[in-house]
N, C-alpha and C. Protein backbone atom coordinates (compact mmCIF):
# COMPACT_ATOMS: atom_id res chain seq x y z
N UNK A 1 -4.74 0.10 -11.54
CA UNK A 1 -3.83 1.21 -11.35
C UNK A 1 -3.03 0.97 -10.07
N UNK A 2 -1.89 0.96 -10.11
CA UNK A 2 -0.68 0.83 -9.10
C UNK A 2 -0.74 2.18 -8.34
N UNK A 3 -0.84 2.13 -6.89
CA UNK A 3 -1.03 3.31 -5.19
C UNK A 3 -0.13 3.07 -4.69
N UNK A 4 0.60 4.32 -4.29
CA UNK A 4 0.99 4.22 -3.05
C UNK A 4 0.30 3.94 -1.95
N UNK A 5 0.67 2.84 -0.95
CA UNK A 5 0.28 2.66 0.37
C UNK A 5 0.15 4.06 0.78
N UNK A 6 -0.86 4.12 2.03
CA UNK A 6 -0.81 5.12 2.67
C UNK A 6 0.30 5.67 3.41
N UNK A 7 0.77 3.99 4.37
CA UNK A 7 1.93 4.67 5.20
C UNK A 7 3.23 4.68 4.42
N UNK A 8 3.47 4.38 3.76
CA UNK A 8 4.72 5.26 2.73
C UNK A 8 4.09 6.54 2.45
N UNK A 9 2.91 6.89 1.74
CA UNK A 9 2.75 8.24 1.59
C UNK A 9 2.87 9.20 2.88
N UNK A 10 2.05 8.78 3.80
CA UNK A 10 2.35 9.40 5.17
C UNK A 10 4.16 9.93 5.54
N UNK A 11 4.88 8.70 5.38
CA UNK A 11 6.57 8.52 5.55
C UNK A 11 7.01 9.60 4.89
N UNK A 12 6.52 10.06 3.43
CA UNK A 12 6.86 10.88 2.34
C UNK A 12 6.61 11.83 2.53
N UNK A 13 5.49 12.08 3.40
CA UNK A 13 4.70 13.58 3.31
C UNK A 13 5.89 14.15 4.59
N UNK A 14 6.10 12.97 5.78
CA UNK A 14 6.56 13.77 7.04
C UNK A 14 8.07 14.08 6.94
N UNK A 15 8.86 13.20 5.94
CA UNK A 15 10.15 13.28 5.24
C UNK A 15 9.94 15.19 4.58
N UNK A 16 9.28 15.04 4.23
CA UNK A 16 8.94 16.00 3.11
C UNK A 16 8.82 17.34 3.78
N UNK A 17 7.95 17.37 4.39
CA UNK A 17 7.68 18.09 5.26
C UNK A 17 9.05 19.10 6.05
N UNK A 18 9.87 18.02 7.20
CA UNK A 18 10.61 18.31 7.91
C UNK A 18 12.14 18.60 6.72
N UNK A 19 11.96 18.12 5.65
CA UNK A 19 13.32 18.63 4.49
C UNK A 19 13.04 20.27 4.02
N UNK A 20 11.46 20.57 4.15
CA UNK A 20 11.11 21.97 3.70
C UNK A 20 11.41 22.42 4.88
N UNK A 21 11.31 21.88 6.43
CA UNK A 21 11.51 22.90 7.23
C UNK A 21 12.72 23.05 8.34
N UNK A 22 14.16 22.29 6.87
CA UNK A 22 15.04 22.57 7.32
C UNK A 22 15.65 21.11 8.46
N UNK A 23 14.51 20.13 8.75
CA UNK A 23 14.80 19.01 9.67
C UNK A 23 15.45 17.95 8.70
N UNK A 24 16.92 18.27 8.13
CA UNK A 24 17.59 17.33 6.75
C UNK A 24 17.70 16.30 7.09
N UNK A 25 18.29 16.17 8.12
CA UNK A 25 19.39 14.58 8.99
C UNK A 25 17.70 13.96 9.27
N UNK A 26 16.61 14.09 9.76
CA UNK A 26 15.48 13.16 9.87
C UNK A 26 15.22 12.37 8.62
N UNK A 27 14.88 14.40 7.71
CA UNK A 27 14.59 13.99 6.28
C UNK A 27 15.12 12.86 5.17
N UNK A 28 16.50 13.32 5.39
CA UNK A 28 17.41 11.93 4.68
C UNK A 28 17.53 10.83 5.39
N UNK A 29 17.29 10.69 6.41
CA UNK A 29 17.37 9.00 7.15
C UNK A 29 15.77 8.34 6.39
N UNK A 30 14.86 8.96 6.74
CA UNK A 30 13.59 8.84 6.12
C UNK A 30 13.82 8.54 4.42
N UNK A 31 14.23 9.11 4.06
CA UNK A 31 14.26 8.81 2.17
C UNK A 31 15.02 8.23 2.02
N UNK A 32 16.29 7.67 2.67
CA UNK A 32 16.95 7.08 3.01
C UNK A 32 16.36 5.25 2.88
N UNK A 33 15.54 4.97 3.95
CA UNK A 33 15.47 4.25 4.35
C UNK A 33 13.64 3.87 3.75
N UNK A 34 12.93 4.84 3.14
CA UNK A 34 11.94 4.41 2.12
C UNK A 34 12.43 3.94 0.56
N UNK A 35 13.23 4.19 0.50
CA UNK A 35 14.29 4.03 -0.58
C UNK A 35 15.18 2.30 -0.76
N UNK A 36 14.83 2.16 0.61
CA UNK A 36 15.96 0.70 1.23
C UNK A 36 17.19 0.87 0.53
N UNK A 37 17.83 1.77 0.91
CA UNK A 37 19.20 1.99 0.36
C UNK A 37 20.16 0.88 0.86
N UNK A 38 20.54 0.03 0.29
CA UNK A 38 21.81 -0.73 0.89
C UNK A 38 21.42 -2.05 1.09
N UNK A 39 19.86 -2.41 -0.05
CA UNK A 39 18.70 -3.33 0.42
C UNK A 39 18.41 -3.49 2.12
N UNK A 40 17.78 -4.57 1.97
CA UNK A 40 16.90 -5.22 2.78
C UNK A 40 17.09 -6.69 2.99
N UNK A 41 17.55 -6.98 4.34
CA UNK A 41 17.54 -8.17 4.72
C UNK A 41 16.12 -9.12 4.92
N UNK A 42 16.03 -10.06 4.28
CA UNK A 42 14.90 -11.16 4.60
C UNK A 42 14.98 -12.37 5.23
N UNK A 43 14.81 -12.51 6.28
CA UNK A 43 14.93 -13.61 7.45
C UNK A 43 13.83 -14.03 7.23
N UNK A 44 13.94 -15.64 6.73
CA UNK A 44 13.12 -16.98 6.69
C UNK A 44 13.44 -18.19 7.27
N UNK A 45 12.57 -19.10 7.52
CA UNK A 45 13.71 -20.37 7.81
C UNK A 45 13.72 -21.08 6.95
N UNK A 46 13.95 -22.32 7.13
CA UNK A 46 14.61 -23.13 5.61
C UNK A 46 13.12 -23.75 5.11
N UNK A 47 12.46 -23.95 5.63
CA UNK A 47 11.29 -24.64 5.11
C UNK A 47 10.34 -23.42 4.44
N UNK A 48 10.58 -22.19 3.97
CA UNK A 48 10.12 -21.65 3.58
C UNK A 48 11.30 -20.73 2.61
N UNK A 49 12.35 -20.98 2.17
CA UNK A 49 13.75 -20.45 1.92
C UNK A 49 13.41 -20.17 0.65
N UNK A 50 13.23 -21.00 -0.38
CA UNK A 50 12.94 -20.85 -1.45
C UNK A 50 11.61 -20.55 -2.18
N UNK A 51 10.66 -20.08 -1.67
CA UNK A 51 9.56 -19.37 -1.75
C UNK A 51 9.81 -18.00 -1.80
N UNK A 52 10.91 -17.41 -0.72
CA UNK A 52 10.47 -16.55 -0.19
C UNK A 52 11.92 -15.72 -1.32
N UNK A 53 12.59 -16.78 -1.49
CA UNK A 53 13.47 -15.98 -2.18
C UNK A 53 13.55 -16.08 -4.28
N UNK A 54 12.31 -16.78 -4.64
CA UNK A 54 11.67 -16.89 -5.14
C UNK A 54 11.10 -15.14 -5.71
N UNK A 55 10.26 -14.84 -4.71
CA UNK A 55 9.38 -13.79 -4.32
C UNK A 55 10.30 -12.61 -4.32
N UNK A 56 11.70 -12.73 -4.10
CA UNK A 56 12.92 -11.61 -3.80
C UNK A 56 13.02 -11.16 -4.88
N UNK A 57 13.57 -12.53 -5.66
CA UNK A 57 14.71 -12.48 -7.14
C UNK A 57 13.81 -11.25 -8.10
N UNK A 58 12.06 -11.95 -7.50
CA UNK A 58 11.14 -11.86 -8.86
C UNK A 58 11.20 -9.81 -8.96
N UNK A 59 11.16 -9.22 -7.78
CA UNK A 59 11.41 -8.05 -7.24
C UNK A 59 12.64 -7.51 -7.90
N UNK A 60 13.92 -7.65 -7.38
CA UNK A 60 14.94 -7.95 -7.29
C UNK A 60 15.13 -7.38 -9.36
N UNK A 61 14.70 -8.77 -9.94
CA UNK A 61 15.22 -8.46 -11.34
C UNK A 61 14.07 -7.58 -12.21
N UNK A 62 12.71 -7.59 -11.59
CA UNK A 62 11.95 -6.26 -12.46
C UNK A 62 11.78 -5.01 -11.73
N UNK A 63 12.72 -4.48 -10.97
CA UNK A 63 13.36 -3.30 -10.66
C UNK A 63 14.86 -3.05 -11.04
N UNK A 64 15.76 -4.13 -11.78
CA UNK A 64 16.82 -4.10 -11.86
C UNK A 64 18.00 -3.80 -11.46
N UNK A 65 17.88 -4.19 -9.87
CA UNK A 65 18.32 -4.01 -8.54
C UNK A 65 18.77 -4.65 -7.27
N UNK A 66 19.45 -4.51 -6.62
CA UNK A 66 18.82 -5.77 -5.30
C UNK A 66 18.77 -4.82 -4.70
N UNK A 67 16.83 -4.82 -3.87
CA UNK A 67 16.29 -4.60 -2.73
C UNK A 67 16.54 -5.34 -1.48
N UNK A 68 16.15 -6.83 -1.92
CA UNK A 68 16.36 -8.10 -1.20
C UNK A 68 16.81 -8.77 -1.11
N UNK A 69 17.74 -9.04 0.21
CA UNK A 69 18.41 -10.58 0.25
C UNK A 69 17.76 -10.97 1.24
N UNK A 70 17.71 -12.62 0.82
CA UNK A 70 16.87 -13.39 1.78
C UNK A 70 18.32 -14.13 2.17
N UNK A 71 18.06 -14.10 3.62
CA UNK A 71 19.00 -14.37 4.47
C UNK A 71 18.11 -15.70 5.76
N UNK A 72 18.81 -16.48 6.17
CA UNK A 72 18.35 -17.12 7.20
C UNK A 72 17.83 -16.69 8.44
N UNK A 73 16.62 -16.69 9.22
CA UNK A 73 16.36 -16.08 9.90
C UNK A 73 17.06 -15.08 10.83
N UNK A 74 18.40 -15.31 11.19
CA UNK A 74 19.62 -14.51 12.38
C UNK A 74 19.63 -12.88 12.47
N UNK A 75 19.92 -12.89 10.86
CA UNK A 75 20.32 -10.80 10.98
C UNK A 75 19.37 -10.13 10.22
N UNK A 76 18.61 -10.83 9.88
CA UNK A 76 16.91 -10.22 9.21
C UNK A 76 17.06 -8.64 9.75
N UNK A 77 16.14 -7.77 8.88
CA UNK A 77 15.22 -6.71 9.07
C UNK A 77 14.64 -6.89 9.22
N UNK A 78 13.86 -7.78 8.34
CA UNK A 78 12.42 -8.49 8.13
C UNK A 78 12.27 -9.78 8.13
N UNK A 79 11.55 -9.60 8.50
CA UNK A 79 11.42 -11.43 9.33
C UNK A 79 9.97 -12.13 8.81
N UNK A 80 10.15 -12.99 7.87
CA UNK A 80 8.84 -14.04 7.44
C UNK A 80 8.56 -14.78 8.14
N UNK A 81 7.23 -15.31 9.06
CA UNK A 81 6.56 -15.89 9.35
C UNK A 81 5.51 -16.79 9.45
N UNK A 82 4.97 -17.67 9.51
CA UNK A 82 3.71 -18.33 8.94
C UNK A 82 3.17 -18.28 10.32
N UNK A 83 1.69 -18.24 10.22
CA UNK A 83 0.90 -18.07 10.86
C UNK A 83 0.00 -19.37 10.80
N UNK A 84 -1.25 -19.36 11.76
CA UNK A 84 -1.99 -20.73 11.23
C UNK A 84 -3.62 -19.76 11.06
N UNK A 85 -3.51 -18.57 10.88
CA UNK A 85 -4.78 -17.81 11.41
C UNK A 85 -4.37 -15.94 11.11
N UNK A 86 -4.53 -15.52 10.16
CA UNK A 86 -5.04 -13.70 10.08
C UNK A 86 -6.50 -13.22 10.74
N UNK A 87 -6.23 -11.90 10.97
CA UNK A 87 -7.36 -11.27 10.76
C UNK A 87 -8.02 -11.04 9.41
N UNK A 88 -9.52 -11.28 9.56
CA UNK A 88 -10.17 -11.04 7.91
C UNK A 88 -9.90 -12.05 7.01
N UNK A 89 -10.03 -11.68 5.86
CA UNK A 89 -9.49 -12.67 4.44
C UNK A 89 -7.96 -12.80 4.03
N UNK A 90 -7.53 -11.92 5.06
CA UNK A 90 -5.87 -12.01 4.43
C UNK A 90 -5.10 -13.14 4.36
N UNK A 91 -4.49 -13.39 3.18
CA UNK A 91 -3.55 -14.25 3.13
C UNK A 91 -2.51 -14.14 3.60
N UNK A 92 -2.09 -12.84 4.02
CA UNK A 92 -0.72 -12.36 4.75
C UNK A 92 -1.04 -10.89 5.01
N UNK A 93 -0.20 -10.54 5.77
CA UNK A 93 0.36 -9.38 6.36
C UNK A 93 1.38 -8.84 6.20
N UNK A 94 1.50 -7.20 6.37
CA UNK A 94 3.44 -6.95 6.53
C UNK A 94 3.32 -5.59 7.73
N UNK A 95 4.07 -5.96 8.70
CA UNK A 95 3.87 -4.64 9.74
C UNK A 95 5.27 -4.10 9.95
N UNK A 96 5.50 -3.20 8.83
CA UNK A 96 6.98 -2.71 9.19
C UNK A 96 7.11 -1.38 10.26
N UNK A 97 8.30 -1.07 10.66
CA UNK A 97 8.30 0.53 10.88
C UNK A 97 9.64 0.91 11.13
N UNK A 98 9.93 2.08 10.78
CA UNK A 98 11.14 2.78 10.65
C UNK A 98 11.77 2.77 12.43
N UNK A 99 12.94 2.37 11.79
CA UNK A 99 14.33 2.14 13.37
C UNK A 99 14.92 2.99 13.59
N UNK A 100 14.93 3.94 14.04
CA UNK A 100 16.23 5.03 14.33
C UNK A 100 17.49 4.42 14.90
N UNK A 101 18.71 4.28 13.92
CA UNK A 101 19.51 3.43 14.55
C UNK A 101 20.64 4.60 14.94
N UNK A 102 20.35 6.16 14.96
CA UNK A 102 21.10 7.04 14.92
C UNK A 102 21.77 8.33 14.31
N UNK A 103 21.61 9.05 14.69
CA UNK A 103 22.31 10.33 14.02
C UNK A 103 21.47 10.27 12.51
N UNK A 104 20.20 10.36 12.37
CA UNK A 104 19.59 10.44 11.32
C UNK A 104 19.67 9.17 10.41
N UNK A 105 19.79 8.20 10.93
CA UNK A 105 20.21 7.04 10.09
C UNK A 105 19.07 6.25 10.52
N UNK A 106 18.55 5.69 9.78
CA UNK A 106 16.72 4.65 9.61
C UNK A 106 17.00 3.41 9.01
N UNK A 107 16.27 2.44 9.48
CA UNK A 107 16.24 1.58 8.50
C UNK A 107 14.66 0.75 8.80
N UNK A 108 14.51 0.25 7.70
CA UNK A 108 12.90 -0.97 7.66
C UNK A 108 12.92 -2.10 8.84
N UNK A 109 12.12 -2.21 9.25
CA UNK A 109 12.36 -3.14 9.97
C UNK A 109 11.09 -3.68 10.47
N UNK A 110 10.54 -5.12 10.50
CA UNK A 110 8.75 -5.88 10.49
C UNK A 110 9.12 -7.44 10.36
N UNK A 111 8.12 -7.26 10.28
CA UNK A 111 7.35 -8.88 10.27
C UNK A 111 6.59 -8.79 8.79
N UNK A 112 6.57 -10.10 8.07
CA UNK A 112 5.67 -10.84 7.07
C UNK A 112 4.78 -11.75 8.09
N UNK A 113 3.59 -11.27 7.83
CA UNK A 113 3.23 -13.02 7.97
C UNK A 113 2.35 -13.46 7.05
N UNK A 114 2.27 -14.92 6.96
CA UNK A 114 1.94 -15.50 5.89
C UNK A 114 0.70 -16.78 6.51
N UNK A 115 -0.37 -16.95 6.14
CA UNK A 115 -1.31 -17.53 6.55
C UNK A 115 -1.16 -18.88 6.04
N UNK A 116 -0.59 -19.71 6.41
CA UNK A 116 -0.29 -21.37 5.67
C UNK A 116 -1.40 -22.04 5.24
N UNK A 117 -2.96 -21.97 5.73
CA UNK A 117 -3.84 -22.26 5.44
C UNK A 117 -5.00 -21.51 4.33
N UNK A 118 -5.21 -22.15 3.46
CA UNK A 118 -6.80 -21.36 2.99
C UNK A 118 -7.61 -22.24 2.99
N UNK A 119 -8.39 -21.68 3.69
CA UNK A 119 -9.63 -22.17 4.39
C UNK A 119 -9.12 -23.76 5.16
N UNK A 120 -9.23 -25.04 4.75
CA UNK A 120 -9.04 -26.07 5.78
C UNK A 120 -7.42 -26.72 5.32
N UNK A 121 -7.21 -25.58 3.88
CA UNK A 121 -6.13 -26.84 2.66
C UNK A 121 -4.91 -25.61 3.32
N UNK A 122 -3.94 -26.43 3.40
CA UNK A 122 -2.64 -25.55 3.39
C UNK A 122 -2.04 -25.36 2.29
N UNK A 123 -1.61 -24.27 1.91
CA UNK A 123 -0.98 -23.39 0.54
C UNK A 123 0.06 -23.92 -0.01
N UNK A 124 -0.11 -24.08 -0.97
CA UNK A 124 1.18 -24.42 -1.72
C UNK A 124 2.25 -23.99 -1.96
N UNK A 125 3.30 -24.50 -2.47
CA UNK A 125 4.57 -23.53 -2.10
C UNK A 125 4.19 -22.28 -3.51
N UNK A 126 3.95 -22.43 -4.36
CA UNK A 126 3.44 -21.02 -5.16
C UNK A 126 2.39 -20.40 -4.56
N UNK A 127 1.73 -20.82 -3.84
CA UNK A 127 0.59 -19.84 -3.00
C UNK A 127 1.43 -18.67 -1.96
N UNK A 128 2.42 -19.55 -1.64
CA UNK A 128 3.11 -18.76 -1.00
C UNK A 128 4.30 -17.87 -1.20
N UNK A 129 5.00 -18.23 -2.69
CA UNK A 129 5.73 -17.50 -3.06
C UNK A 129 4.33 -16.10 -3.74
N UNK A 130 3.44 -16.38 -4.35
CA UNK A 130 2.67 -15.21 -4.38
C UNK A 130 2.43 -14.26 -3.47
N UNK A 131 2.10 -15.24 -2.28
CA UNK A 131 1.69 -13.90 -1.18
C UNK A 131 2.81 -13.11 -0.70
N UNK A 132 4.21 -14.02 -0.48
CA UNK A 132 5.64 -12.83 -0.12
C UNK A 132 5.51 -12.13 -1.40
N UNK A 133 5.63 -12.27 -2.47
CA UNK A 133 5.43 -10.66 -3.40
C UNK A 133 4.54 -10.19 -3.31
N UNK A 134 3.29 -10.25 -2.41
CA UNK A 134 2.22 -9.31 -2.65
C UNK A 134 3.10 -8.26 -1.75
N UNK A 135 3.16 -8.83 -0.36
CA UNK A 135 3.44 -8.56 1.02
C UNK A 135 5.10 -7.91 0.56
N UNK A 136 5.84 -8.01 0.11
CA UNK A 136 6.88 -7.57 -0.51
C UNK A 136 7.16 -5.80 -1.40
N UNK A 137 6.08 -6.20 -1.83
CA UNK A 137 5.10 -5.36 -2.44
C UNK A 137 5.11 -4.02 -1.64
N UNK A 138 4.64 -4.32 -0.37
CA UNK A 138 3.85 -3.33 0.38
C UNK A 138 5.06 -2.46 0.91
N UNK A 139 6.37 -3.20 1.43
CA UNK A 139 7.09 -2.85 1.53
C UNK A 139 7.83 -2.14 0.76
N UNK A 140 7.43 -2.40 -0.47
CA UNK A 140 8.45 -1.44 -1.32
C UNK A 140 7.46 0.06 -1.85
N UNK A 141 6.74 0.11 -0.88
CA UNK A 141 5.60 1.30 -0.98
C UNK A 141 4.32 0.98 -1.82
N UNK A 142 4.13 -0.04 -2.13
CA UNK A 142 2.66 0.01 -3.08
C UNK A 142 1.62 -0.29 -1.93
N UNK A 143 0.19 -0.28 -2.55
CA UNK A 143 -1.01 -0.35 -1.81
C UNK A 143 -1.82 -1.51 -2.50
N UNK A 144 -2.67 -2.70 -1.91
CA UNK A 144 -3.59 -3.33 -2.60
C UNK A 144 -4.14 -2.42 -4.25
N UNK A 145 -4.21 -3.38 -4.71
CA UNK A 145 -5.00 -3.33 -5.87
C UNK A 145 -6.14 -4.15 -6.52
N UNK A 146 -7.35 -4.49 -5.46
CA UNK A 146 -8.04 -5.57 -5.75
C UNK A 146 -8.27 -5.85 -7.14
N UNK A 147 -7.99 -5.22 -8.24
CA UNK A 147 -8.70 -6.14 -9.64
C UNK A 147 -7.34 -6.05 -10.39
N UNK A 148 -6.50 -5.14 -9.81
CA UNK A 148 -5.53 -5.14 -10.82
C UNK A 148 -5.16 -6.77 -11.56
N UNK A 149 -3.86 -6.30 -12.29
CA UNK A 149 -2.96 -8.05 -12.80
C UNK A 149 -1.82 -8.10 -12.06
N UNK A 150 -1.85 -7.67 -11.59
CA UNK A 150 -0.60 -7.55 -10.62
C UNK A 150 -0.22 -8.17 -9.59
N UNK A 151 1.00 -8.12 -9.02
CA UNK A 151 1.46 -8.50 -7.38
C UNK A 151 0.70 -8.14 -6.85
N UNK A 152 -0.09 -6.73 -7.04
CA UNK A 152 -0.48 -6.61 -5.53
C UNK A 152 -2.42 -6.41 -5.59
N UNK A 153 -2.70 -7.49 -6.58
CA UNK A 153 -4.30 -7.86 -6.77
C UNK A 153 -4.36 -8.78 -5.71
N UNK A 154 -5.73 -9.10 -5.80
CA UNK A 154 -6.16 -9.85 -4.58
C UNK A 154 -6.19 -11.10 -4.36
N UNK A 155 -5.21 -12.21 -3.22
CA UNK A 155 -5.30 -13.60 -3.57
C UNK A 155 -6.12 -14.09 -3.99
N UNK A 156 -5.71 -15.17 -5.17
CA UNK A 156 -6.87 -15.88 -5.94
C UNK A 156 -6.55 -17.14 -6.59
N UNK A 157 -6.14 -18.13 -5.33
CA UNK A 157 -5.42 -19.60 -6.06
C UNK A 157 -5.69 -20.01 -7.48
N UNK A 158 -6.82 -19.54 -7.77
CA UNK A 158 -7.36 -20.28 -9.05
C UNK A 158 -6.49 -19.64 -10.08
N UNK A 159 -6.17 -18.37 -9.80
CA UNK A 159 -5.47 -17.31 -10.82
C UNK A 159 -4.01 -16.75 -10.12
N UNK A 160 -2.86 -17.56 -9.88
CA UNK A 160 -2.30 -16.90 -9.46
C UNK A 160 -1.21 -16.05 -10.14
N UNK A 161 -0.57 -14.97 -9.20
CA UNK A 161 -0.13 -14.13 -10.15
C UNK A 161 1.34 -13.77 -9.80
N UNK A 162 2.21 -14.18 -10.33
CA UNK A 162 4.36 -14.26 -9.96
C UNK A 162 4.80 -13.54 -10.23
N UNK A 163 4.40 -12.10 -10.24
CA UNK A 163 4.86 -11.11 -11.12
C UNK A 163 4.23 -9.76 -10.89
N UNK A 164 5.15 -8.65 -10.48
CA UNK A 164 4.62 -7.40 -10.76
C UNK A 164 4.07 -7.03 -11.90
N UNK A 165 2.88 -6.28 -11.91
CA UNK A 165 2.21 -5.24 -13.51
C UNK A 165 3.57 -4.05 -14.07
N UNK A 166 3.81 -3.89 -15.10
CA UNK A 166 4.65 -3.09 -15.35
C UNK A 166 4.16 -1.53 -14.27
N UNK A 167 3.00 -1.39 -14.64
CA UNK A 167 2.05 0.06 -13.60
C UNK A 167 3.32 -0.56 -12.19
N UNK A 168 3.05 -1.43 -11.49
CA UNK A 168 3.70 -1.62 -10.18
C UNK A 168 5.31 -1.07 -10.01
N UNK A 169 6.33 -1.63 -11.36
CA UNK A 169 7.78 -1.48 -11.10
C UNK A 169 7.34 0.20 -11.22
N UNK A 170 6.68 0.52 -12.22
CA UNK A 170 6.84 1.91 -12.86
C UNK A 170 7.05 3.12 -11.30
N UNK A 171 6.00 2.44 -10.69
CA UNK A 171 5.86 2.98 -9.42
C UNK A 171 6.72 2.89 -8.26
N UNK A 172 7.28 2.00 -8.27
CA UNK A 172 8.14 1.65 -7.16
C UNK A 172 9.56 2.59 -7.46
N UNK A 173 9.55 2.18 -8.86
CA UNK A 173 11.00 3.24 -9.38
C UNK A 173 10.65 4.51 -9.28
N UNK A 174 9.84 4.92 -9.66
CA UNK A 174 9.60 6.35 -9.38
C UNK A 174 9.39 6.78 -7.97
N UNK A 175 9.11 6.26 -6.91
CA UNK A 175 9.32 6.59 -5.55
C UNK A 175 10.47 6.44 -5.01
N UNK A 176 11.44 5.55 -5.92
CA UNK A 176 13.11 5.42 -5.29
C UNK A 176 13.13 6.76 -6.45
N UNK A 177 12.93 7.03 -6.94
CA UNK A 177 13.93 8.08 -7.58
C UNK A 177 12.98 9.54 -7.09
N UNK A 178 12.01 9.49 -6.28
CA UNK A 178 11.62 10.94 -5.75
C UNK A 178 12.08 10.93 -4.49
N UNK A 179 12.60 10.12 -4.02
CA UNK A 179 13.13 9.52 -3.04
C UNK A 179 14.90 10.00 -2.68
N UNK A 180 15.14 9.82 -3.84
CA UNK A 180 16.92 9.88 -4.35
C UNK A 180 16.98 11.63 -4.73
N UNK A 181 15.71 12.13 -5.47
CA UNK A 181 15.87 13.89 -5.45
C UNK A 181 15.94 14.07 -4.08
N UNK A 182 15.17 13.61 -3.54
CA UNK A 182 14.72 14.59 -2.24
C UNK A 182 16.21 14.31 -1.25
N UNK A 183 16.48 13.42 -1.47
CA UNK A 183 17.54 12.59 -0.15
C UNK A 183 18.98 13.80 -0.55
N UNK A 184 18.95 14.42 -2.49
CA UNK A 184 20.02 15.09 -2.88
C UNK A 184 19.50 16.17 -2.75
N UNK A 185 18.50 16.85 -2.32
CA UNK A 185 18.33 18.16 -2.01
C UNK A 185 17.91 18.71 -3.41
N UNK A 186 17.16 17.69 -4.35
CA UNK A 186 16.95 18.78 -5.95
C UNK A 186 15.42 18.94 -5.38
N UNK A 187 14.97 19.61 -5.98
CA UNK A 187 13.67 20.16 -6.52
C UNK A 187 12.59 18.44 -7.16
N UNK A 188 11.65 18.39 -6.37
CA UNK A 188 10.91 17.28 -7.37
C UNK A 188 9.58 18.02 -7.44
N UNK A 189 8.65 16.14 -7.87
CA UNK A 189 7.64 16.43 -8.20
C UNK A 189 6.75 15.77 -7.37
N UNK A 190 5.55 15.74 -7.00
CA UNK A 190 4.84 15.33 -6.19
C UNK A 190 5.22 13.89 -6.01
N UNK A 191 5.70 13.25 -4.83
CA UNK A 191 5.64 11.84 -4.28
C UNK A 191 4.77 11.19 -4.26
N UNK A 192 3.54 11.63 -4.11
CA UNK A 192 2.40 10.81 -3.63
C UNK A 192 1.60 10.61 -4.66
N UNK A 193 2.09 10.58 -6.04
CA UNK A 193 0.77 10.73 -7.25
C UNK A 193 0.50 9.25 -7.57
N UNK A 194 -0.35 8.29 -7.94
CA UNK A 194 -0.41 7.42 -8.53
C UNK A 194 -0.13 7.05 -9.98
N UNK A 195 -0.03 5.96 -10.25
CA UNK A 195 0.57 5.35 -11.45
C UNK A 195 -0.38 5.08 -12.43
């Protein structure tokens, strides 16, 4: 079953919140910018270029949209990284957080990082286009799903997986579009429900 992450739900609840109590210009920069209205820049460097935009397109065409452009590291939002070392079992990370760039206006803005190693072997370039869509993923509001089939199940070289679960787009679209009520001032339905 496809979750919202917490901190998108959190983002949603405090969006939500401050639109019921009249705080609009926060509210809409916030739904605004959980929404990635106007996409999302992805800063990589070239030795990781086509992995990562790989991982974009795959986003990109089963939302039927562009969220993502992967761009050369310079004018990024988001910025991919490789690491030689995570905390825990992770194969990657994503630490975004909302920018106030003004007058109610937000945008995404973090780090990927991506663990080049498992265990002593370094990842392959599909090891790694998997983990930017997990980590991709997160950004576009979902939460782990350890057993799911999905992007955002748990790395597993032996089984890897290039592709959101339909449960995943279903979800992601439906938070841009509770996203898009709320940002127009209609009436919705709970943000935070799972898929």
């Amino acid at each position: 079953m496809a979750m919202i992450a917490p901190e998108t739900s959190n983002w949603m609840q405090q969006a939500l919140t401050a639109h019921n109590e009249g705080r609009l210009e926060f509210a809409q920069g916030v739904f605004h910018a959980i929404r990635l209205d106007g996409g999302i820049n992805v800063g990589v460097s070239a030795q990781h270029f086509a992995e990562v935009e790989r991982a974009a397109e795959t986003w990109n065409d089963s939302l039927g949209t562009v969220v993502f452009r992967v761009v050369r590291d310079g004018d990024a939002d988001l910025r991919v990284r490789t690491v030689s070392v995570l905390d825990g079992e992770d194969q990657g990370e994503v630490d975004t957080d909302l920018e106030l760039l003004g007058a109610g206006h937000y945008r995404l803005t973090g780090d990927i990082s991506i663990c080049d190693q498992k265990g002593s072997q370094p990842i392959t370039s599909k090891e790694f286009t998997a983990v930017v869509l997990h980590e991709l993923g997160h950004v576009l509001g979902l939460d782990d799903c350890p057993n799911g089939n999905g992007a955002m199940a748990d790395f597993d070289p032996t089984h890897l997986i290039l592709h959101p679960s339909e449960a995943e787009v279903t979800l992601v679209k439906s938070i841009r579009a509770e996203m898009n009520a709320l940002a127009s001032q209609q009436s919705i339905g709970d943000p935070t429900r799972s898929v």
